[in-house]
Protein backbone atom coordinates (compact mmCIF):
# COMPACT_ATOMS: atom_id res chain seq x y z
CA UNK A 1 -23.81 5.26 17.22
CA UNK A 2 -24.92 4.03 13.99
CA UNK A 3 -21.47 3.91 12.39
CA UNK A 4 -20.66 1.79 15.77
CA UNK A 5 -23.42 -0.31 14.66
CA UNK A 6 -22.30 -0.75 10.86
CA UNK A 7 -18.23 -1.28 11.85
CA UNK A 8 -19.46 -3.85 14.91
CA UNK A 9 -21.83 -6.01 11.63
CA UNK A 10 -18.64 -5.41 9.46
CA UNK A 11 -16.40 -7.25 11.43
CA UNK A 12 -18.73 -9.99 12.64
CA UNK A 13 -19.03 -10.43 9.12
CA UNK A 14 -14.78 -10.63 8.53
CA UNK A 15 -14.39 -12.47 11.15
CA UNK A 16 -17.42 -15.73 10.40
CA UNK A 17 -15.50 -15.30 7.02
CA UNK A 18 -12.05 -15.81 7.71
CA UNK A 19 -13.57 -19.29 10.56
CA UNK A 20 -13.63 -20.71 6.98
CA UNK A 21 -11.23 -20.06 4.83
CA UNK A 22 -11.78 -22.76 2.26
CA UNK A 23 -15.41 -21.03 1.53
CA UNK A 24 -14.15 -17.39 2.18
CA UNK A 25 -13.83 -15.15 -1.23
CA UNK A 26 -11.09 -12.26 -1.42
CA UNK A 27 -11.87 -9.11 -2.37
CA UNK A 28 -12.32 -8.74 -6.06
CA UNK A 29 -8.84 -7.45 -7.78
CA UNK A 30 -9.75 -4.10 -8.70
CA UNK A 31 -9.18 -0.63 -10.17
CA UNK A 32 -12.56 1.89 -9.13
CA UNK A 33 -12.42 5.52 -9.07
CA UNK A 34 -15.10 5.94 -6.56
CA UNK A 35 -16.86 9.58 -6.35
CA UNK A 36 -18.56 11.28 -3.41
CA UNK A 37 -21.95 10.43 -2.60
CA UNK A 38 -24.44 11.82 -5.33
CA UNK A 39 -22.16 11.10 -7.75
CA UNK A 40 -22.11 7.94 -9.95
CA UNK A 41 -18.99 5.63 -10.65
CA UNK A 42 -17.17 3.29 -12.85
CA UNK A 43 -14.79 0.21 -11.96
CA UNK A 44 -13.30 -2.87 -13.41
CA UNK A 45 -12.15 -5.59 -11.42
CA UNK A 46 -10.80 -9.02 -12.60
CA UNK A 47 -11.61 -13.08 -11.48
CA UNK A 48 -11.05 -16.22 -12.64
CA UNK A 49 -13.83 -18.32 -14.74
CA UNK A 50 -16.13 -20.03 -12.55
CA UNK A 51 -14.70 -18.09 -8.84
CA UNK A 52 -15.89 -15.66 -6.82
CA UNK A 53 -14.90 -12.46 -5.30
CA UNK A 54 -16.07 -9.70 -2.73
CA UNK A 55 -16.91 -6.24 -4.07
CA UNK A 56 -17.07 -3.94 -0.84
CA UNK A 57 -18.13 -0.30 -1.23
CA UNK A 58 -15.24 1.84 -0.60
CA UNK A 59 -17.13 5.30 -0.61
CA UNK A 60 -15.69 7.76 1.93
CA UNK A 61 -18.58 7.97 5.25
CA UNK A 62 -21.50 5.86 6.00
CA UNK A 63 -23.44 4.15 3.85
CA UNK A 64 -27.09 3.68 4.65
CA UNK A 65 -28.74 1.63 2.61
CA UNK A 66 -27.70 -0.66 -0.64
CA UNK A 67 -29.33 -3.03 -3.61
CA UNK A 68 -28.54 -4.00 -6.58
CA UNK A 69 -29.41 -2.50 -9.96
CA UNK A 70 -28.49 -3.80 -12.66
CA UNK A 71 -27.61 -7.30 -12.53
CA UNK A 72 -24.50 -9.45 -14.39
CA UNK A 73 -25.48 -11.51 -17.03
CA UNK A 74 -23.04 -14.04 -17.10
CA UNK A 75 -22.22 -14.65 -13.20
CA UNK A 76 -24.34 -14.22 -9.96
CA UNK A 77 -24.01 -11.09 -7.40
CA UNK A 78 -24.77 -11.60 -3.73
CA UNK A 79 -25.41 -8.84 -1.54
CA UNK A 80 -23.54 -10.16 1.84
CA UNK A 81 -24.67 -7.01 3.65
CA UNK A 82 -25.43 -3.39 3.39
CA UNK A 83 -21.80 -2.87 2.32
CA UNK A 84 -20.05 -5.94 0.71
CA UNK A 85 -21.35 -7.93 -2.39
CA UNK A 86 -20.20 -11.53 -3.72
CA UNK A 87 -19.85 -11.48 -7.50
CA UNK A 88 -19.09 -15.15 -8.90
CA UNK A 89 -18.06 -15.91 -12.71
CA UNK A 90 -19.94 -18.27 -14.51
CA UNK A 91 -18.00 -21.87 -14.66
CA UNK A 92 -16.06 -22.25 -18.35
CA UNK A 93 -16.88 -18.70 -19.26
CA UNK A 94 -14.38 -16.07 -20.25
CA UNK A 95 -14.93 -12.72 -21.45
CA UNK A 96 -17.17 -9.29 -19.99
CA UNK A 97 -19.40 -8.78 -17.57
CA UNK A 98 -21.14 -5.73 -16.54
CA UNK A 99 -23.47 -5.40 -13.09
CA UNK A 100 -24.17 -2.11 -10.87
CA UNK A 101 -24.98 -1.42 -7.13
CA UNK A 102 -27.73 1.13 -6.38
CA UNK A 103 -25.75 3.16 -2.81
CA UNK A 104 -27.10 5.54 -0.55
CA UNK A 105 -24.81 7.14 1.86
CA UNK A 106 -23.42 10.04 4.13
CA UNK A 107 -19.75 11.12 3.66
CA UNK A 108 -17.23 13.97 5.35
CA UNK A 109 -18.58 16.14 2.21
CA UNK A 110 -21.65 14.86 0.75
CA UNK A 111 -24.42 13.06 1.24
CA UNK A 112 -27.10 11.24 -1.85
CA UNK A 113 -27.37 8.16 -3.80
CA UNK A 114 -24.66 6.74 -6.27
CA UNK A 115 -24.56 4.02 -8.89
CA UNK A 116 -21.60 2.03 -8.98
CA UNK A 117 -21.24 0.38 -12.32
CA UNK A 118 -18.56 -2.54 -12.39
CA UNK A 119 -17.11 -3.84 -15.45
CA UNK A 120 -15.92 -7.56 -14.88
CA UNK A 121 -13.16 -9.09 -16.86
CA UNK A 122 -13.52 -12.91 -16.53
CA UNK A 123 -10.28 -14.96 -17.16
């Protein structure tokens, strides 16, 4: 019932998002190697200077509970909802950026806490 309740919030979520296109943010182009729960991870993903993108976690199962821990110093993350965060690029800069989400989470195999580390290439 829980996952019911998570999948139900996800879509209500996709669906006030694409109402509005013109304010709606794609996913963030990426390239993440997620592990299993327990197990901590490393991604990069790529956006434009001064635009913003959604960073859902993609772990396998359920995940319970989310924050953020370490946050980007030259753009903003938004955490949308237990699953999906907004990271937007500071206008006029280009170069790195670096922020990581604190997960906790049930999967097929595994169960724990991950950190998911994102490495942000700003263009």
């Amino acid at each position: 019932m829980r996952l019911s309740k998570v999948a139900v919030l996800a879509l209500i979520v996709g669906a006030s998002m694409s109402a509005s296109p013109a304010l709606a943010a794609s996913d963030c182009p990426k390239l993440v190697e997620l592990a299993d729960w327990g197990e901590n991870s490393t991604g990069d993903i790529s956006v434009a200077s001064g635009q913003s993108c959604l960073f859902p976690i993609t772990i396998r199962g359920s995940v319970s509970s989310s924050e953020i821990s370490k946050k980007p110093a030259h753009g903003k993350l938004k955490k949308l909802n237990v699953t999906t965060y907004e990271y937007k690029a500071k206008a006029r800069y280009k170069g790195s950026d670096t922020f990581a989400i604190k997960a906790t989470g049930q999967g097929p195999t595994a169960s724990g806490t991950s950190v998911i580390t994102v490495n942000a290439t700003i263009k």
